[in-house]
Protein backbone atom coordinates (compact mmCIF):
# COMPACT_ATOMS: atom_id res chain seq x y z
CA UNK A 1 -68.37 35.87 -42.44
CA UNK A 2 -71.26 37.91 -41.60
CA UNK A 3 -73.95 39.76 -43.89
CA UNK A 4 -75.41 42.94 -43.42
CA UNK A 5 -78.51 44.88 -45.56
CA UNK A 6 -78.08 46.48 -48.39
CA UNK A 7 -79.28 50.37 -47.30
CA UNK A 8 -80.57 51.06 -50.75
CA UNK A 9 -82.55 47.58 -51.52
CA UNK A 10 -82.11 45.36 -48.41
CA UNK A 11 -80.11 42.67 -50.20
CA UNK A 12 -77.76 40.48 -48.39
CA UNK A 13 -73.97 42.24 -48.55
CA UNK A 14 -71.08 40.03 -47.14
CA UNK A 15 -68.93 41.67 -44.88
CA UNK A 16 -66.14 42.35 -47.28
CA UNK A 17 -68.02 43.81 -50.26
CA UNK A 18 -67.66 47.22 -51.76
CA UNK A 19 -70.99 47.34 -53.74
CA UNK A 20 -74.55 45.35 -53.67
CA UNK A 21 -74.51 42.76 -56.14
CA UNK A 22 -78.44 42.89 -56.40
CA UNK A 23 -78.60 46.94 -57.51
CA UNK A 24 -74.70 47.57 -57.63
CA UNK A 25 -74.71 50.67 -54.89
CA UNK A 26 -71.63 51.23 -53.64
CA UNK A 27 -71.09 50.42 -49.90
CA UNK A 28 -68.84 50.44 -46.54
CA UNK A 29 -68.48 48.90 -43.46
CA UNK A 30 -69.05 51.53 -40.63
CA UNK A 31 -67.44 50.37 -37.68
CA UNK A 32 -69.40 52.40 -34.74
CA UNK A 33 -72.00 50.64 -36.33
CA UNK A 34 -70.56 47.37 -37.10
CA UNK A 35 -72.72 47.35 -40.42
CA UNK A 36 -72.46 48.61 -43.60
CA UNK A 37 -73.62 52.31 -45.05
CA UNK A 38 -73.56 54.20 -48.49
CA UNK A 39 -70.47 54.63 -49.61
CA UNK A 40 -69.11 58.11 -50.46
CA UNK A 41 -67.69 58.13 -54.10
CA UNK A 42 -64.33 58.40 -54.69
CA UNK A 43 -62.66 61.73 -53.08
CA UNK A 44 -65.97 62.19 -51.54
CA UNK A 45 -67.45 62.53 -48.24
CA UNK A 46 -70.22 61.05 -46.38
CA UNK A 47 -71.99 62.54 -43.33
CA UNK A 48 -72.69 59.71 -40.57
CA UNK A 49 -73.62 60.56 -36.76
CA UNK A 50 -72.67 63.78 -37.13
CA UNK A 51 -69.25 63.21 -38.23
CA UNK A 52 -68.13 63.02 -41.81
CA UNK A 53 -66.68 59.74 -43.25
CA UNK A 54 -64.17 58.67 -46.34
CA UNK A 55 -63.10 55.79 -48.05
CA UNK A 56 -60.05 53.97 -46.36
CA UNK A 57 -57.15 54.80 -48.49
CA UNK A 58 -56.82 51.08 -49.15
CA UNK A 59 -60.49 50.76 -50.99
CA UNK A 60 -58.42 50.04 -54.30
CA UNK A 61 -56.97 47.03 -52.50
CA UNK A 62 -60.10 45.62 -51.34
CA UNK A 63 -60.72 47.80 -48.09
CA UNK A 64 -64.61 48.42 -48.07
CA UNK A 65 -64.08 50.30 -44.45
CA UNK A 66 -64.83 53.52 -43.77
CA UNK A 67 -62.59 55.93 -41.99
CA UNK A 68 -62.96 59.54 -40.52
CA UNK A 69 -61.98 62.53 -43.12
CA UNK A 70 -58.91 64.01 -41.92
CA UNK A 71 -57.34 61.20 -40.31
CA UNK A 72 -53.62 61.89 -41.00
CA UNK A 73 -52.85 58.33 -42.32
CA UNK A 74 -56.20 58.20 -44.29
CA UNK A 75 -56.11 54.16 -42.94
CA UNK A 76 -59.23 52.45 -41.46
CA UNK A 77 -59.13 51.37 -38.25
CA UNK A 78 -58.85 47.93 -38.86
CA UNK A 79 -55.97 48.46 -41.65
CA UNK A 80 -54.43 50.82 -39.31
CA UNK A 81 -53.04 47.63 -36.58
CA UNK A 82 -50.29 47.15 -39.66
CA UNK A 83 -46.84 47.96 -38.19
CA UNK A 84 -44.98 47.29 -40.91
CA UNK A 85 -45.50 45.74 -44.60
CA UNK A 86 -43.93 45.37 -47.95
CA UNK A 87 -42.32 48.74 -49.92
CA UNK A 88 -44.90 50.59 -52.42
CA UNK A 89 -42.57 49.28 -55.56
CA UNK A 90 -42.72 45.82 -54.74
CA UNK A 91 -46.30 44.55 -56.85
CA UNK A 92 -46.20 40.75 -56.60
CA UNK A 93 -45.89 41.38 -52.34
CA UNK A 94 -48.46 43.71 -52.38
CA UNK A 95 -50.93 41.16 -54.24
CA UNK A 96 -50.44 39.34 -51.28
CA UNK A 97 -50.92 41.90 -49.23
CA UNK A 98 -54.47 42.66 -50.55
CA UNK A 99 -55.14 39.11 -49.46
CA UNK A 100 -53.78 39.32 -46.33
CA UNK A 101 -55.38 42.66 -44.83
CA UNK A 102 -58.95 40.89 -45.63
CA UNK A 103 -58.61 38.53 -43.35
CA UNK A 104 -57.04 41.18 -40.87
CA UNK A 105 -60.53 42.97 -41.30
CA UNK A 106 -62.50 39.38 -40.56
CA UNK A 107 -60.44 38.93 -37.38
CA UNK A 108 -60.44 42.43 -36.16
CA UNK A 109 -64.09 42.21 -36.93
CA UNK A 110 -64.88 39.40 -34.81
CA UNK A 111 -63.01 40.78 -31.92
CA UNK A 112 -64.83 43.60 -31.85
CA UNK A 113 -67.99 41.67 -32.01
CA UNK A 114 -66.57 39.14 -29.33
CA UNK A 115 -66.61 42.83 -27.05
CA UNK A 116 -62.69 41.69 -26.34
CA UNK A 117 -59.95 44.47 -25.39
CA UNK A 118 -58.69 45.79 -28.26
CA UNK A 119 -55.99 48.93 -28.93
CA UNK A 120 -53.61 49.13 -32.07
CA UNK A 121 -50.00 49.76 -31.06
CA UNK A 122 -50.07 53.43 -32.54
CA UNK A 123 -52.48 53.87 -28.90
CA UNK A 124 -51.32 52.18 -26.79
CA UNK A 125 -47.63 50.35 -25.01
CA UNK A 126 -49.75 46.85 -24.62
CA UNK A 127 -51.66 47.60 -28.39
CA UNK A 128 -51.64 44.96 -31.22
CA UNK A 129 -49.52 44.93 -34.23
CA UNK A 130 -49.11 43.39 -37.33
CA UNK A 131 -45.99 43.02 -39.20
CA UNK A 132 -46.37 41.59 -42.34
CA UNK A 133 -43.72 41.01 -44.67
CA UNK A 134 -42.81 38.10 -47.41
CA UNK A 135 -40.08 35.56 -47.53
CA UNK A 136 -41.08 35.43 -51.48
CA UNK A 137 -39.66 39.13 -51.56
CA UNK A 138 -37.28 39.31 -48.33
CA UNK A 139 -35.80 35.69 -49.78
CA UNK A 140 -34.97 34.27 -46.67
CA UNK A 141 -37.76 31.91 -44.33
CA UNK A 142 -40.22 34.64 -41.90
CA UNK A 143 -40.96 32.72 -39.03
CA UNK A 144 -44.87 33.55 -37.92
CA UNK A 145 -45.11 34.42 -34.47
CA UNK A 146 -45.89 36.58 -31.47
CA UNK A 147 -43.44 38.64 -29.44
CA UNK A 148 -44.55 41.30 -26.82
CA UNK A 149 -48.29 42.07 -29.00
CA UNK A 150 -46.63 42.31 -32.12
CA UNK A 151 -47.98 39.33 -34.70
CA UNK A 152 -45.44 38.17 -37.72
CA UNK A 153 -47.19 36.79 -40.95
CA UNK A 154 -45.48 35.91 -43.91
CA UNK A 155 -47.00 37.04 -46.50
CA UNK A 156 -46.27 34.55 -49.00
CA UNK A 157 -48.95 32.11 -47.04
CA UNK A 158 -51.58 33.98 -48.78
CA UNK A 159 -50.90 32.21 -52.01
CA UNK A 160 -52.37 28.21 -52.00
CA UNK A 161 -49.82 27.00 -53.73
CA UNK A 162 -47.17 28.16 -51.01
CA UNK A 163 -49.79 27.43 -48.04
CA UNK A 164 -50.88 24.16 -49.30
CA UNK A 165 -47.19 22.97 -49.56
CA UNK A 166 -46.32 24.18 -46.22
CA UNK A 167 -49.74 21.96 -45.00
CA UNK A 168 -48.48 19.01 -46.50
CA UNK A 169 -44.65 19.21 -45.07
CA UNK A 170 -46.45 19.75 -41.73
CA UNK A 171 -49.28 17.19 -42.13
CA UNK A 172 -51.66 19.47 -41.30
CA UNK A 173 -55.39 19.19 -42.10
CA UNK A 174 -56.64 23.05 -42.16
CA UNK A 175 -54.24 25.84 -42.87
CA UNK A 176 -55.21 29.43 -43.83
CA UNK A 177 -54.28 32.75 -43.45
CA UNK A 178 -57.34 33.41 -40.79
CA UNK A 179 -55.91 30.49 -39.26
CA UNK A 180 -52.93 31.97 -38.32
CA UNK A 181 -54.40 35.40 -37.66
CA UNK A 182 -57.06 33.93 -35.02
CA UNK A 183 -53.67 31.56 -33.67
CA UNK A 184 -51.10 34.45 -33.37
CA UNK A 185 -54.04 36.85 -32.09
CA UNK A 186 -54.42 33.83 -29.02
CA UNK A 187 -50.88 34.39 -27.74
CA UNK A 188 -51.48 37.91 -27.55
CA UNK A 189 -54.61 37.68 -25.54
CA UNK A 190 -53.56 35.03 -23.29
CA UNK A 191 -50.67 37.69 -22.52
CA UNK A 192 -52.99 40.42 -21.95
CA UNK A 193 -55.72 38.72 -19.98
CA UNK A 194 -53.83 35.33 -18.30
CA UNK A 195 -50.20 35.56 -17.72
CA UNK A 196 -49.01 37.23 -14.58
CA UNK A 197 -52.69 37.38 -13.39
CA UNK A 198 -55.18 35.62 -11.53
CA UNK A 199 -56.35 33.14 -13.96
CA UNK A 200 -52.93 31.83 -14.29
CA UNK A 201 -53.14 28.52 -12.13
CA UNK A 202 -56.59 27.57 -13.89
CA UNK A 203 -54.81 27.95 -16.85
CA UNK A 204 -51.57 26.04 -16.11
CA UNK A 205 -54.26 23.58 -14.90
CA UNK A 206 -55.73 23.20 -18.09
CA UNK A 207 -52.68 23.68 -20.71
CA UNK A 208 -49.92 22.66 -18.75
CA UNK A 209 -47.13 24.96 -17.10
CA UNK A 210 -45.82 27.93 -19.89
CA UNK A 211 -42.60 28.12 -17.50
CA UNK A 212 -41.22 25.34 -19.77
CA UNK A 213 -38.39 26.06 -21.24
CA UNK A 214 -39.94 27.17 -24.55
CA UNK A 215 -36.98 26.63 -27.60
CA UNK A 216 -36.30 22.99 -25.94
CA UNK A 217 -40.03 21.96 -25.88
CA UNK A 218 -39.93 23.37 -29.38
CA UNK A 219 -36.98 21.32 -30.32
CA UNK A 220 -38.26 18.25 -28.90
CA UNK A 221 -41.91 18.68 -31.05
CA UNK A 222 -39.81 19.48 -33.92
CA UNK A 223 -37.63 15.97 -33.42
CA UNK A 224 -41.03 14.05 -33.41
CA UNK A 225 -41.48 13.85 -29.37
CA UNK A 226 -45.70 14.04 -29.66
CA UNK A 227 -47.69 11.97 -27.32
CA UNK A 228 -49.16 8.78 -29.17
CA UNK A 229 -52.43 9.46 -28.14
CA UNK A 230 -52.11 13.29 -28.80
CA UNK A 231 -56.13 13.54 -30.27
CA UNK A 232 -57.63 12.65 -26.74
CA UNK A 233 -56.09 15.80 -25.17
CA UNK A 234 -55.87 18.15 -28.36
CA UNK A 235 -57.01 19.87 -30.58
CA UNK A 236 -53.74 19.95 -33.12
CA UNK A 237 -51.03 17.95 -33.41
CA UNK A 238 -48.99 21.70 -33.09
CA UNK A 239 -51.26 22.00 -29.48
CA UNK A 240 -49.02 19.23 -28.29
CA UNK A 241 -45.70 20.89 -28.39
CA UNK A 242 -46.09 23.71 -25.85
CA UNK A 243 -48.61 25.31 -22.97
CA UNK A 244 -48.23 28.51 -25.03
CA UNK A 245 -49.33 26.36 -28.31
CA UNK A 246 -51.89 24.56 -26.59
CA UNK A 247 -53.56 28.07 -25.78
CA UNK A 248 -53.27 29.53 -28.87
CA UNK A 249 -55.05 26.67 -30.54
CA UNK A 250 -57.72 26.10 -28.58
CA UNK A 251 -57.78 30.04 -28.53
CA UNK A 252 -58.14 29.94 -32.61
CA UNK A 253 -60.86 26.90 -32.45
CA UNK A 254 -63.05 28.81 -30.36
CA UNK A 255 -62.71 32.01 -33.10
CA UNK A 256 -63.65 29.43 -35.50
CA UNK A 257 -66.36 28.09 -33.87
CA UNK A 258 -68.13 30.79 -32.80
CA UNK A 259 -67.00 33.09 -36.22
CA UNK A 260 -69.14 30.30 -38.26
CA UNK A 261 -72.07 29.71 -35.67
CA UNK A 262 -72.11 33.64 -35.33
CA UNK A 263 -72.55 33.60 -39.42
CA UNK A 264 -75.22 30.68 -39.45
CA UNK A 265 -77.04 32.12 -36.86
CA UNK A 266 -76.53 35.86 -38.90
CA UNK A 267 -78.13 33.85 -41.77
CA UNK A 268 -81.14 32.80 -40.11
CA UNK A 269 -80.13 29.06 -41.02
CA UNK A 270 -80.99 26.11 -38.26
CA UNK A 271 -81.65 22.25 -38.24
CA UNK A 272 -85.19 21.06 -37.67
CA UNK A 273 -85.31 18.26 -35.38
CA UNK A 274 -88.40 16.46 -36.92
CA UNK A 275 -86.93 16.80 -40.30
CA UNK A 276 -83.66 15.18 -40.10
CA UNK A 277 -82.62 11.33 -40.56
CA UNK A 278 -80.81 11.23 -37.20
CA UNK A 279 -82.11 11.42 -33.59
CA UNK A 280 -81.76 14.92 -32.42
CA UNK A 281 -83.28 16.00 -29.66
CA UNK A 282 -84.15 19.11 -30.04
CA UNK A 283 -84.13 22.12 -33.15
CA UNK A 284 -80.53 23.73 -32.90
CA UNK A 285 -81.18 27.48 -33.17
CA UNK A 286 -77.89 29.08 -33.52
CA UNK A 287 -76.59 32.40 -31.44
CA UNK A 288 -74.89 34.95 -32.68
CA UNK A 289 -73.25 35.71 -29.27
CA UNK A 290 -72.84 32.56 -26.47
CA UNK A 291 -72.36 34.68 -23.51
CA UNK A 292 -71.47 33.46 -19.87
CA UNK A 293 -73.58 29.87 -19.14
CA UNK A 294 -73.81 29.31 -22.60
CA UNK A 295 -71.23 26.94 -22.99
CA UNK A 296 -73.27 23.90 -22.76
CA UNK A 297 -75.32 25.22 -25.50
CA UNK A 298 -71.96 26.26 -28.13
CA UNK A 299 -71.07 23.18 -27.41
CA UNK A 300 -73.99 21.28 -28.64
CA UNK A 301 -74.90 23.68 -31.57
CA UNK A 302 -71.36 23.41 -32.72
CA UNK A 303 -71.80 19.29 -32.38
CA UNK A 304 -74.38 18.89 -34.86
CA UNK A 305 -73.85 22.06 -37.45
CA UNK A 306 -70.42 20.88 -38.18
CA UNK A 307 -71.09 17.61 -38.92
CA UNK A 308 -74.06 19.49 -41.42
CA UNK A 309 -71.49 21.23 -42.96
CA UNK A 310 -69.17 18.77 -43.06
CA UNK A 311 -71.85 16.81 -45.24
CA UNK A 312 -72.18 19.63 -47.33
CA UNK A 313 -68.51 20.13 -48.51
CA UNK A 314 -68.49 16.30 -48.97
CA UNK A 315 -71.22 16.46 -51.23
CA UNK A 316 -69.20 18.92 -53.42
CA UNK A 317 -66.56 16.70 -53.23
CA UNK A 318 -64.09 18.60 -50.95
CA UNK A 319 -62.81 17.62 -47.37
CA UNK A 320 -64.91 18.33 -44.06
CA UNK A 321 -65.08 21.97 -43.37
CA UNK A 322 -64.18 21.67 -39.19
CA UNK A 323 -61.73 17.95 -39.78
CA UNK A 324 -61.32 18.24 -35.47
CA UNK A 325 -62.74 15.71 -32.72
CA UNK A 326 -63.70 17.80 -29.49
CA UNK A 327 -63.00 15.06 -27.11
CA UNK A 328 -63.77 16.11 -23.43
CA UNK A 329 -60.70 17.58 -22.47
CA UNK A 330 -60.45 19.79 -25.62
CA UNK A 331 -64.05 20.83 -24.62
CA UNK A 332 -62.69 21.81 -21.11
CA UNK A 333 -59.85 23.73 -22.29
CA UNK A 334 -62.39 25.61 -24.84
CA UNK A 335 -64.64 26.14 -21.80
CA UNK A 336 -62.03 28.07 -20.05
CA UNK A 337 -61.39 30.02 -22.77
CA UNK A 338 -64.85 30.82 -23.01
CA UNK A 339 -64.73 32.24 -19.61
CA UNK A 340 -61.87 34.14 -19.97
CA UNK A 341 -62.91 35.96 -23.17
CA UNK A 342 -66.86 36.26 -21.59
CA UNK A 343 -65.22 38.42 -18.65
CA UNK A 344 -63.05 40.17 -20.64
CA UNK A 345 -66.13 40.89 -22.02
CA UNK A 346 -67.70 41.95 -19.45
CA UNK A 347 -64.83 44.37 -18.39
């Protein structure tokens, strides 16, 4: 995730911290600002932009956002696209809560910063919602999904041991909580900005037809019915079983692709063509934003800084950070959703 300057000493502060680890001042992320600010102290107040700011009533959670005194739920903005969540008595779920509603914050964050339509359901009939609950506490298996803009987690994927097991059953080689955020979060967009619209033959074109019957093609994935040679036209194995799937993972990869060239970039950090040990033919200078025409150029950034940083996690002895092939047709799909998302944009 993103850094932003320390308003007392100009240190780097990640996007999630609640104080400056160079000269410990407390602060917030301001979200007209999409930066961070001083923090006002505990039952305190802060004047920003002529309005006056408090700490989200979450801080002692982990929340480092800011939200406008007198709101009536006292919630940040980002916090406030929860629908519903574990009861105030029940400690181990709310542990896992904490967890959960920081990676809420990154993806809310980055579709802000993306410029995407955005509206919590407490605004609006089409908003986004969040329900997150735990089979650990409700004891019986939550099924993560979409329905209608409102996004299932369980919460009980926000502890490894739990997530790594389910990765394993599944054979899958990345799983994480911002993983199924950014995956859910696809279904909902390709709702709001595809189906029933113009772009809907391109994108039958490109994923297949979502008039499938969706439980059987479910059923049949499920039963072990993938295509041998799956990897050519996919990004997942789970991208095989369903248009809708195939969307919503591709959807998620392009999150992750630009969420980590948007943070390199952020960082100042690119490859020097005349000092690697590989032909390259030119420096890659990393964007922040890749906005319509850029494609070409994500593309090839993306190319060579994840095989970087997949050397990098190998040489601390851990598995490649981005373990995908973008084989052309994956790169075609990601195209269009680059398109879609740069006119939403737009809009």
């Amino acid at each position: 995730m993103r850094a932003f300057r320390c308003p007392h000493c100009g240190f780097a502060v990640a996007f999630e911290q609640q104080s400056c680890f160079a000269c410990s001042t407390e602060v917030a992320f301001h979200k007209p600002w999409m930066a961070v600010a001083l923090a006002p102290a505990a039952g305190e107040s802060t004047m920003i932009d002529d309005a006056v700011w408090v700490r989200c009533a979450n801080w002692d959670r982990g929340c480092n956002w800011l939200v406008e005194a007198g709101s009536s739920t006292g919630i940040c903005y980002a916090d406030g696209f929860m629908r519903n969540g574990p009861g105030p008595d029940d400690t181990q779920v709310l542990r896992e809560l904490a967890s959960t509603l920081k990676d809420l914050r990154r993806l809310i964050f980055q579709l802000l910063d993306l410029g995407l339509p955005i509206k919590p359901f407490h605004e609006d009939s089409n908003g986004l919602a969040f329900d997150l609950i735990s089979s650990e506490s409700v004891g019986h298996p939550v099924t993560i999904g979409h329905a209608n803009g409102v996004i299932t987690i369980d919460l009980a994927e926000s502890l490894e041991l739990y997530r790594e097991r389910q990765r394993i059953i599944l054979k899958e080689p990345y799983r994480t909580m911002l993983g199924h955020l950014r995956h859910e979060v696809g279904h909902y967009y390709e709702m709001l900005l595809v189906t029933g619209g113009e772009l809907i033959d391109q994108a039958r074109a490109f994923f297949g037809d979502e008039r499938r019957n969706y439980q059987a093609a479910m059923a049949d994935y499920y039963a072990g019915q993938v295509p041998d040679d799956w990897e050519r036209d996919y990004i997942s194995h789970y991208a095989t079983a369903h248009p809708w799937e195939d969307w919503a993972e591709t959807f998620a990869h392009y999150l992750h692709i630009t969420g980590t060239l948007a943070t390199i970039a952020d960082s100042g950090l690119s490859v020097t063509a005349n000092r690697v040990h590989f032909d390259l033919d030119a420096d890659i200078v990393p964007q922040v934003h890749y906005g319509e025409g850029d494609f070409a150029a994500l593309v090839h950034d993306w190319e060579v800084l994840s095989g970087v940083l997949n050397r990098v996690n190998h040489a601390m002895g851990k598995e490649a950070l981005y373990p995908f092939r973008l084989n052309l047709p994956v790169v075609a799909k990601l195209g269009f959703v680059h398109d879609v998302l740069s006119a939403a944009e737009a809009h």
